[in-house]
Protein backbone atom coordinates (compact mmCIF):
# COMPACT_ATOMS: atom_id res chain seq x y z
CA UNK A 1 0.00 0.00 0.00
CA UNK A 2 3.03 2.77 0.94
CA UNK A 3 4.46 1.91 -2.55
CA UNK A 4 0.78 2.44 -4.20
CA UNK A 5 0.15 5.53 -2.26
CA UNK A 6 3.98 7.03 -3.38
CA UNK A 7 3.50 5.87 -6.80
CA UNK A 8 0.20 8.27 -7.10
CA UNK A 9 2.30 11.04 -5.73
CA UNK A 10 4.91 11.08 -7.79
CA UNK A 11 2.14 10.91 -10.94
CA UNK A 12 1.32 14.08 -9.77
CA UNK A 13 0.44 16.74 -12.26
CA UNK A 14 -0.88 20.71 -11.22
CA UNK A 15 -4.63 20.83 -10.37
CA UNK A 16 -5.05 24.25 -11.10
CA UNK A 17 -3.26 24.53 -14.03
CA UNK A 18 -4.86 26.75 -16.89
CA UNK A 19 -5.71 25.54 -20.31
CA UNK A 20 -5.66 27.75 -23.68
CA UNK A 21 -8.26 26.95 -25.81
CA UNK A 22 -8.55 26.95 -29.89
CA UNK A 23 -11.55 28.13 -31.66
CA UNK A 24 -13.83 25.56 -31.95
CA UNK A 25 -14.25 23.53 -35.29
CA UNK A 26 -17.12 21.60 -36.66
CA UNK A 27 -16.22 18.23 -37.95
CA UNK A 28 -19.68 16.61 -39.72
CA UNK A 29 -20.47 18.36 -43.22
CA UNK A 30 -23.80 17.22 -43.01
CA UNK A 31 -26.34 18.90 -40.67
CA UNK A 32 -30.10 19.37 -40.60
CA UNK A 33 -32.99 19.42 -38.07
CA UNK A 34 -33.79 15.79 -38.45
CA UNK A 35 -30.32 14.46 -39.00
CA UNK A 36 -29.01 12.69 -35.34
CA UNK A 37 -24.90 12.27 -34.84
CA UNK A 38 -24.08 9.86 -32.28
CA UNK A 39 -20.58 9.27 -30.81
CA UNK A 40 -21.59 6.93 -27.90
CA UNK A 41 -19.06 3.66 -27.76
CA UNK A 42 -17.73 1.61 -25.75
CA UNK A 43 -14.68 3.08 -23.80
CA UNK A 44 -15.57 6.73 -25.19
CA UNK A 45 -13.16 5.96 -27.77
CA UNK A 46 -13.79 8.31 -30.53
CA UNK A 47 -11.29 10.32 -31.08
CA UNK A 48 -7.66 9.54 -31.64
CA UNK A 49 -4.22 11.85 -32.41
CA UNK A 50 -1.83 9.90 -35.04
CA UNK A 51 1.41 11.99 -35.13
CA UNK A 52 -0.05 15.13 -36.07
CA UNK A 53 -3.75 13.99 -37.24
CA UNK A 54 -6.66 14.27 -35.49
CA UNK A 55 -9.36 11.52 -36.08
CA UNK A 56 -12.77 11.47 -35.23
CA UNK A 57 -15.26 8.47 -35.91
CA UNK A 58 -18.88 8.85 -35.26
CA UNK A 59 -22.80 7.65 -36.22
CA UNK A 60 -25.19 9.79 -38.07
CA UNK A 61 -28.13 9.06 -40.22
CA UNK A 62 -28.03 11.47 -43.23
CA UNK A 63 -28.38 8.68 -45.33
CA UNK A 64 -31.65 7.32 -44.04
CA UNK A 65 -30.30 4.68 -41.89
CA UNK A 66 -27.19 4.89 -39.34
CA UNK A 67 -24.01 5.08 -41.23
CA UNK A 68 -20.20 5.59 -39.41
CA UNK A 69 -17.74 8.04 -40.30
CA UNK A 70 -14.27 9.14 -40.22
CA UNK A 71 -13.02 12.85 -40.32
CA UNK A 72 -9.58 13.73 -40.46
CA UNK A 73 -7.34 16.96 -39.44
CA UNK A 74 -3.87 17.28 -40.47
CA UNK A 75 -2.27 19.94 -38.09
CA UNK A 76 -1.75 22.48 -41.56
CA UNK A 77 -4.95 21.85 -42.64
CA UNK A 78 -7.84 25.04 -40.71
CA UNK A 79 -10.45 22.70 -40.79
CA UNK A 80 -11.30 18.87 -40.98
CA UNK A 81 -11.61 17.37 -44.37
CA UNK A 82 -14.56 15.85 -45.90
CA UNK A 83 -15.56 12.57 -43.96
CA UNK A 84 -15.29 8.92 -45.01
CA UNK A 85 -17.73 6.60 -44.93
CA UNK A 86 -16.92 3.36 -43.08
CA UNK A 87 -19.56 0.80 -43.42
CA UNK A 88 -22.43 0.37 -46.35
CA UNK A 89 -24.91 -1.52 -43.89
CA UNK A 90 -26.30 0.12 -40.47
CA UNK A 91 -23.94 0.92 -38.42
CA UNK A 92 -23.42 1.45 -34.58
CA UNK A 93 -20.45 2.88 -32.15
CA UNK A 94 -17.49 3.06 -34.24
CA UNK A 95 -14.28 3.38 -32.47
CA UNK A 96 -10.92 4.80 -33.39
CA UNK A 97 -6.93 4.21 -32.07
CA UNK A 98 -3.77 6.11 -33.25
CA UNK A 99 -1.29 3.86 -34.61
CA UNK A 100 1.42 6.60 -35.46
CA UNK A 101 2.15 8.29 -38.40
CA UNK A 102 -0.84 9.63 -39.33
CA UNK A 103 -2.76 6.03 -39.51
CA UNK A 104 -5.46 4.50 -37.29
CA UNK A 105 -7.48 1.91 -36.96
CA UNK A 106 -11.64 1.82 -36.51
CA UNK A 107 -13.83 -0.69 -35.55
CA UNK A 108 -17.41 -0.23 -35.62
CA UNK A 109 -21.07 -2.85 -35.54
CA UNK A 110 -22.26 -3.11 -39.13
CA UNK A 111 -25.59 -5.58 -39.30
CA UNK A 112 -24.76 -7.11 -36.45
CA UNK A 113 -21.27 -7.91 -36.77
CA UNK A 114 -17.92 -6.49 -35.61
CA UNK A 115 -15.70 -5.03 -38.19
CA UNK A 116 -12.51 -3.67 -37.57
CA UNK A 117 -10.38 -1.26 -40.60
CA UNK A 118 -6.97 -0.13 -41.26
CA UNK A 119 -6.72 3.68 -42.26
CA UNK A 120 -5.89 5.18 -44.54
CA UNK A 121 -6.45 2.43 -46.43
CA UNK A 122 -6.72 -1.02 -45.83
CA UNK A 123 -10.07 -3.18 -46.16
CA UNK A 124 -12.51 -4.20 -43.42
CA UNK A 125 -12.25 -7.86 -41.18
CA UNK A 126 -14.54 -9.46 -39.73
CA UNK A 127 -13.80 -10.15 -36.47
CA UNK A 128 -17.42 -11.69 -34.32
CA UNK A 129 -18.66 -15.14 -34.84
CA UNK A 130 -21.85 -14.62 -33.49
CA UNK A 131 -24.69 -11.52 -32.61
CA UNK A 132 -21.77 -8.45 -31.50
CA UNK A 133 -22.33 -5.02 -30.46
CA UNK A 134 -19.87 -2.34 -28.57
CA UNK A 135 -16.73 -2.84 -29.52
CA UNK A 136 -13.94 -1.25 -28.39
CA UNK A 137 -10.32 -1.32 -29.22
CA UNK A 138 -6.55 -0.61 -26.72
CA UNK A 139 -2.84 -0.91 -27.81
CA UNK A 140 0.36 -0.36 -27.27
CA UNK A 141 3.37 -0.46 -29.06
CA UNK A 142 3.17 -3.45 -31.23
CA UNK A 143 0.10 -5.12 -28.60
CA UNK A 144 -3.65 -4.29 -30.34
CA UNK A 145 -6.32 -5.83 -29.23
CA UNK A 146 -10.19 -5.63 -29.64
CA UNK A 147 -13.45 -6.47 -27.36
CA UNK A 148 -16.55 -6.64 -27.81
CA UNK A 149 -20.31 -7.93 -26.59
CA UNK A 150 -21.09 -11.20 -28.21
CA UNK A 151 -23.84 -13.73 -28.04
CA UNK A 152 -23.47 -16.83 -26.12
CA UNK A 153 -26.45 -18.75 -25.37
CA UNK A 154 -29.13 -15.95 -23.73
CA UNK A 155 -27.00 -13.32 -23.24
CA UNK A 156 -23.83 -11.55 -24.41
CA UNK A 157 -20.34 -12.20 -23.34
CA UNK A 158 -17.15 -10.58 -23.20
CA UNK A 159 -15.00 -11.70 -26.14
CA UNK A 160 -10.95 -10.17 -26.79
CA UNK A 161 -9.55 -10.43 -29.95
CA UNK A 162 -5.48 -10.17 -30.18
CA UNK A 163 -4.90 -8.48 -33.70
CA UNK A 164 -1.77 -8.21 -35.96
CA UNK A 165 -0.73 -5.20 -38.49
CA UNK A 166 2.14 -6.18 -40.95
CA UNK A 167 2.31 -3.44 -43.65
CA UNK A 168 -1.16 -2.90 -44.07
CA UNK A 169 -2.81 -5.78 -43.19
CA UNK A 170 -4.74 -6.57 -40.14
CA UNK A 171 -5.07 -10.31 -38.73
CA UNK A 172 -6.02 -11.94 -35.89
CA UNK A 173 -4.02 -13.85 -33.67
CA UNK A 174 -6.09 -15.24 -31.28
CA UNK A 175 -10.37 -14.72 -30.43
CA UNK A 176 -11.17 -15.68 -26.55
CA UNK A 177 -13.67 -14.71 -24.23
CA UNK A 178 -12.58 -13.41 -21.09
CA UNK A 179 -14.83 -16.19 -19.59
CA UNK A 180 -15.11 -19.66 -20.97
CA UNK A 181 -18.34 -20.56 -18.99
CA UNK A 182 -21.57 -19.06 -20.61
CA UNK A 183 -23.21 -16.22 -19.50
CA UNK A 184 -25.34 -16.16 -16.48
CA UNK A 185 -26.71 -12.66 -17.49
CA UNK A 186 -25.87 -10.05 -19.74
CA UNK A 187 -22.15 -8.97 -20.34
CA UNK A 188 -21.75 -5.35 -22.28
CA UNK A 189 -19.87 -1.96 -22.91
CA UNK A 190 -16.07 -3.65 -22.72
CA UNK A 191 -12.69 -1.30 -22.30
CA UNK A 192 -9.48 -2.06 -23.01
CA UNK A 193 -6.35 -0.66 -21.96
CA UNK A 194 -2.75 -1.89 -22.15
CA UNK A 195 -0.18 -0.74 -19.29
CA UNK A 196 3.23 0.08 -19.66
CA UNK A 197 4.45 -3.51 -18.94
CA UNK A 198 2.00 -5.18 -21.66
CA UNK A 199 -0.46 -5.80 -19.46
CA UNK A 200 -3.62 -5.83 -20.91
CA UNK A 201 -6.87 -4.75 -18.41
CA UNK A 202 -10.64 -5.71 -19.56
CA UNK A 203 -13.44 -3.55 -17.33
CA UNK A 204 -17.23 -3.85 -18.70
CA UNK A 205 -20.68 -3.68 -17.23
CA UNK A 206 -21.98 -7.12 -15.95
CA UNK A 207 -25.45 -7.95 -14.68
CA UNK A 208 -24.35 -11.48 -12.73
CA UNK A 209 -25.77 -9.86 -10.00
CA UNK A 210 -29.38 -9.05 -10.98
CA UNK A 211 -28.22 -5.37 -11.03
CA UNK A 212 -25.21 -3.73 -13.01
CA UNK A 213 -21.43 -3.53 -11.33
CA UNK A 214 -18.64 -2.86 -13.26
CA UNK A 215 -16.49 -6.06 -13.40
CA UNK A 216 -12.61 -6.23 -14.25
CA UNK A 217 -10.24 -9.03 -15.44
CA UNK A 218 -6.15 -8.84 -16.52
CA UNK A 219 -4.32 -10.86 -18.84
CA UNK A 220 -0.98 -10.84 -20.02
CA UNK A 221 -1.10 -12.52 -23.61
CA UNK A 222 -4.53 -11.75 -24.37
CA UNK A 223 -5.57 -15.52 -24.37
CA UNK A 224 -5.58 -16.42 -20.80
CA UNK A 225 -7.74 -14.15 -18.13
CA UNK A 226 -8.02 -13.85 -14.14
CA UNK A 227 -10.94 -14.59 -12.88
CA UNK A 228 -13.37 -11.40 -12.52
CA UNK A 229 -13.50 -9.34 -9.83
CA UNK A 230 -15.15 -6.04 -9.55
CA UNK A 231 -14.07 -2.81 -9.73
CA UNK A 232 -16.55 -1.38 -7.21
CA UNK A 233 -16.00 -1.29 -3.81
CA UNK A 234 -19.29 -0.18 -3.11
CA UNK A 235 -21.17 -3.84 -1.84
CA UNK A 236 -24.49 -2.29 -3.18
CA UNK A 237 -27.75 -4.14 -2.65
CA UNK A 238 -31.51 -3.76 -2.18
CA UNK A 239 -32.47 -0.08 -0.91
CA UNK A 240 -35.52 0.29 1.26
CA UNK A 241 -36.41 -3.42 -0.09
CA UNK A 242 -36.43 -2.05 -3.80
CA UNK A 243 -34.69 -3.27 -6.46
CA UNK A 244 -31.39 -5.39 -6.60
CA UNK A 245 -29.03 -2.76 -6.08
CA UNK A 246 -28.05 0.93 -7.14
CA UNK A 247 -25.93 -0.11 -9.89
CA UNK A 248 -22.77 1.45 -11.90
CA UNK A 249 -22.46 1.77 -15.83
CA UNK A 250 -20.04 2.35 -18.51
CA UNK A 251 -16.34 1.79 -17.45
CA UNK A 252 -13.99 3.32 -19.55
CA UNK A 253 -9.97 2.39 -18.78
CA UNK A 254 -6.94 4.05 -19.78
CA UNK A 255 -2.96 3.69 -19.30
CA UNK A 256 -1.58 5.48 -16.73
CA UNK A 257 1.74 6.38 -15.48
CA UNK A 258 4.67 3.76 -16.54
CA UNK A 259 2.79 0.19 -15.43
CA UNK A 260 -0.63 1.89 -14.31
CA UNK A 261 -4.34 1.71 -14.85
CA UNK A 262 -7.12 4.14 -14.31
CA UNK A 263 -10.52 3.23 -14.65
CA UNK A 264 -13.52 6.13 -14.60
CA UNK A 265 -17.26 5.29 -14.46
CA UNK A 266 -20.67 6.31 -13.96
CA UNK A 267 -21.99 5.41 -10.26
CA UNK A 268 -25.47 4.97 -8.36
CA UNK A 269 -24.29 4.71 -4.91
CA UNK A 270 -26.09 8.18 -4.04
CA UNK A 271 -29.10 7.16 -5.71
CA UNK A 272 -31.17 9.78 -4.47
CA UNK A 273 -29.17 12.66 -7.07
CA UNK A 274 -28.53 10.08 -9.88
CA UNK A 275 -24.99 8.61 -11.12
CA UNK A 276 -21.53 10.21 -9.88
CA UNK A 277 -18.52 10.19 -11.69
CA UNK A 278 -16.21 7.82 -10.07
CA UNK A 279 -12.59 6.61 -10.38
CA UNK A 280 -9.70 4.04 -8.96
CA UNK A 281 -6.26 3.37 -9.77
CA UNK A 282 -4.89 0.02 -10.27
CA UNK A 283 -0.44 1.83 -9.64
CA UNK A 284 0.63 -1.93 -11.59
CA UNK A 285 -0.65 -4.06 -8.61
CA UNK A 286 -3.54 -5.16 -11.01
CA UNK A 287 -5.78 -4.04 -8.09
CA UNK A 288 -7.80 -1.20 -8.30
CA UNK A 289 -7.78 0.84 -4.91
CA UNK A 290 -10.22 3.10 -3.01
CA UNK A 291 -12.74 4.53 -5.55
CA UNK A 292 -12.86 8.24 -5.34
CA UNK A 293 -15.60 10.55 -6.04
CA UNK A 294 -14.34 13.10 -9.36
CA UNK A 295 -16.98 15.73 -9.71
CA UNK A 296 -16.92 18.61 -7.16
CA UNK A 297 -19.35 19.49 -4.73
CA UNK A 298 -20.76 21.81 -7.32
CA UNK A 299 -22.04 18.96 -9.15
CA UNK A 300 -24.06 17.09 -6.05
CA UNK A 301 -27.42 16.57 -6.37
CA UNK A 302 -27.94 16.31 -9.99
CA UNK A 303 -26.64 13.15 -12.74
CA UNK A 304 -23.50 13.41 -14.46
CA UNK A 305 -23.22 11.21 -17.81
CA UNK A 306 -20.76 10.18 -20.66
CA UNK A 307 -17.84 9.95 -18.53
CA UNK A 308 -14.57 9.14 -19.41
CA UNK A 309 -10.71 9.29 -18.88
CA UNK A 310 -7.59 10.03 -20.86
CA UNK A 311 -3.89 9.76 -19.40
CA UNK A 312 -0.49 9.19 -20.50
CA UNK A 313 2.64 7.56 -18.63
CA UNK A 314 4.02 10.86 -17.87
CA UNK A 315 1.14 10.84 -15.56
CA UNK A 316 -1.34 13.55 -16.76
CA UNK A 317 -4.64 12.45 -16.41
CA UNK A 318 -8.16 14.07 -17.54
CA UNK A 319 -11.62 13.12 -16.83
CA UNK A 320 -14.79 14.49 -18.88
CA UNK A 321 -18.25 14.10 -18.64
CA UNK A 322 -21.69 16.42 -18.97
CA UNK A 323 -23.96 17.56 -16.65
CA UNK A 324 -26.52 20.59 -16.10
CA UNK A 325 -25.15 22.45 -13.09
CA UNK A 326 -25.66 25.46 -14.94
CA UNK A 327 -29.07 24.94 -15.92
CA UNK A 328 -28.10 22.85 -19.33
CA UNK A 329 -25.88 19.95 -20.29
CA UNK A 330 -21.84 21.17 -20.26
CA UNK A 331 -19.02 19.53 -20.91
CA UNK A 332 -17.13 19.32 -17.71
CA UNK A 333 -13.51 18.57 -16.53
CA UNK A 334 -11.23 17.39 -13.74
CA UNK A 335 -7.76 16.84 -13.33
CA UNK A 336 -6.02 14.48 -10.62
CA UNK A 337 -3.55 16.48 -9.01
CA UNK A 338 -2.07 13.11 -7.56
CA UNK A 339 -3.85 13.40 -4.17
CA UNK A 340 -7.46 14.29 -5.31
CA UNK A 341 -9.27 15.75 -8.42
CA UNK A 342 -9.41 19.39 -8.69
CA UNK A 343 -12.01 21.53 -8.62
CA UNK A 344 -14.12 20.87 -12.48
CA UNK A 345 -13.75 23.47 -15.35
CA UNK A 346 -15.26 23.38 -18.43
CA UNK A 347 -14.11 23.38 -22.37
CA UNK A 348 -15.37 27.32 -22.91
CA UNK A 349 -17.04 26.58 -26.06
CA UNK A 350 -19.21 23.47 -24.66
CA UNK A 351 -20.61 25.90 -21.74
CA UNK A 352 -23.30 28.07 -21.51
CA UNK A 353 -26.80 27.68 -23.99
CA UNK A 354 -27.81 25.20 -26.26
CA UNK A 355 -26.89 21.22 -25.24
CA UNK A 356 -23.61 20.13 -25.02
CA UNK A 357 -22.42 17.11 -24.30
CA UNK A 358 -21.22 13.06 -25.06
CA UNK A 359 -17.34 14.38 -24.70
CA UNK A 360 -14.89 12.06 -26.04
CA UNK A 361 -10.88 12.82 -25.74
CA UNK A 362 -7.34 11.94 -26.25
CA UNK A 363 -4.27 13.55 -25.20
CA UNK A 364 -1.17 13.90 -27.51
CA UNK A 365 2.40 12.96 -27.56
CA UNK A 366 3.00 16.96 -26.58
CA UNK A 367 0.66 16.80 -23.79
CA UNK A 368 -2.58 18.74 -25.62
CA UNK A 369 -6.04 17.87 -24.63
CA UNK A 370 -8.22 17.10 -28.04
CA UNK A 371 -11.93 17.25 -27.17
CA UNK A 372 -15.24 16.39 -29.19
CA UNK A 373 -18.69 16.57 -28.10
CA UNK A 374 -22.14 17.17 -29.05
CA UNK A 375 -23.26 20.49 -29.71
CA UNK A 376 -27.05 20.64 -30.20
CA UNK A 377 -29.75 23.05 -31.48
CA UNK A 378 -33.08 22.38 -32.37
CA UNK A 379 -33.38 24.42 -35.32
CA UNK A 380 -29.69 23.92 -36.90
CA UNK A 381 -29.12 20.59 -35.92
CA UNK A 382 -26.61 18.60 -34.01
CA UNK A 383 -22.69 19.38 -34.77
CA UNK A 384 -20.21 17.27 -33.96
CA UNK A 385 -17.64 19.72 -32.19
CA UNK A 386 -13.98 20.01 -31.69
CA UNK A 387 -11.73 22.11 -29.58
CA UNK A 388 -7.78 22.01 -28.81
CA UNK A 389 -6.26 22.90 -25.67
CA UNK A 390 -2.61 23.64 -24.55
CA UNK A 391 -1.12 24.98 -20.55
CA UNK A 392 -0.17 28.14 -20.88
């Protein structure tokens, strides 16, 4: 525990640090009154920084069903070019990771199954055998790996597929669920992150106990998988004889520090003023600690949602959600300071009228903070927003 605990203090990074923000930039072409962009997926995972491009991956229906997209920004270029179009049947929660050099790879649900794309270029693989939804992807170095929610039996389970790039050519090495017995209840909304030591953590939302609690599992080689255990250490059950228990939803991982895990996630343990925003820290113990409460008191008694984290091993570490202190939905922020999170700011240009919200990140070799969300009116439309911020 006293090497945990000096660990997170040497990961320390300023609290109250200030941020300089770009002018913000819209990223879909295609906006209208009844046209919907989505960029819900599992792990909050959609937007990635390759060298010096930004990518952004996203649902929308312009089409007349839902269709996924890619936009790219080269740092010369002012704005984002004209998107791609990923998949040519309907289309659900793509995802997007850097791979370096201004490529990435995107996985996204087309028809039912999980496809997974090398870009620029490159051609789509299948990677589900059965029903799939909510994929998500996590890498490092030359480690990739996918996850996903697939059918087995009744219900979805947790599946992990270990990929390969050689030129540009995906593969798979391995498929295996991170549970070989079938499902009990329903498995969804996987994470993925790799740690500094090529560890590779699995978080997703599990319903084994009649009510939903985050569960986590590690595995070194992708192929072989501890046995569960959850990230919560909140033993919820039955409140006032109601209901199996107050629940927590949507984990989202991320590497942290040189061996470390962080995990961030929506949580019901105050039921009376909806979900929290919560967080632990696994320091390369492959135990997550104490959870700790992110928003500040300013948020209390109202729901936070979309929550997620972005770190790096230098040991910065930024967690976004939305919420409508203010009297509408604003992207919010919170950094750890290695002790506690600070006090929450927002991104100027997702704050104040209108909606704004479903924030997705990533942080950049240089230490930026690249932010998309939502940015909703109900006579313009829904834009897909960006924004770029640097310490001063």
């Amino acid at each position: 525990m006293r090497a945990a605990a000096l660990l997170l203090a040497v990961l320390a990074w300023p609290a109250h640090a200030t941020w300089e923000w770009s002018a913000p930039l819209t990223v879909n072409s295609a906006q209208g009154a009844a046209i919907f962009p989505h960029i819900e997926s599992a792990n909050r995972q959609g937007i990635a920084v390759s060298g010096d491009t930004v990518g952004v991956v996203w649902e929308d229906n312009r089409s007349g069903s839902p269709q996924c997209y890619l936009a790219l920004k080269p740092a010369t270029a002012a704005q984002f070019q004209p998107e791609i179009q990923l998949s040519q049947k309907e289309c659900y929660e793509p995802v997007v990771l850097a791979l370096g050099g201004g490529r990435f790879v995107a996985a996204w649900e087309e028809a039912g199954v999980i496809q997974v794309q090398l870009l620029p270029g490159g051609t789509p693989l299948h990677l589900s055998k059965a029903a799939a939804a909510q994929v998500t992807l996590g890498g490092r170095g030359n480690a990739m790996y996918a996850a996903w929610a697939e059918q087995a039996g009744r219900f979805k389970r947790i599946v992990v597929a270990n990929l390969a790039l050689r030129g540009d050519t995906l593969s798979v090495k391995s498929v295996q669920p991170v549970e070989a017995a079938q499902p009990i209840d329903e498995q969804g909304w996987p994470a993925l992150a790799v740690a500094g030591d090529g560890t590779l953590t699995v978080a997703w939302e599990d319903r084994r106990y009649r009510h939903t609690v985050p569960m986590v599992s590690h595995s070194s080689d992708g192929r072989s998988f501890a046995a569960p255990a959850r990230l919560t250490d909140h033993r919820s059950g039955s409140v006032d004889g109601l209901g199996a228990g107050t629940g927590a939803m949507r984990p989202t991982l991320a590497p942290w520090g040189e061996r470390g895990v962080v995990a961030v996630w929506l949580d019901k343990r105050d039921f009376l003023s909806g979900y929290d925003v919560f967080a632990a820290f696994d320091p390369g113990t492959r135990r997550f600690g104490k959870n700790i409460r992110v928003q500040d008191n300013f948020g209390d008694n109202m729901a936070q949602w979309h929550a997620g984290v972005v770190s790096d091993a230098s040991g910065r570490l930024v967690v976004l959600w939305d919420d409508a202190r203010d009297g509408t939905p604003d992207v919010w922020l919170s950094e750890w300071n290695g002790e506690a999170f600070g006090d929450d700011f927002t991104v100027p240009s997702a704050h104040g009228p209108g909606a704004h919200s479903d924030p997705v990140a990533a942080l950049d070799a240089g230490g930026a903070l690249h932010v998309v969300w939502l940015d909703r009116d109900e006579v313009a439309g829904t834009r897909v927003r960006y924004a770029r911020a640097v310490r001063k």
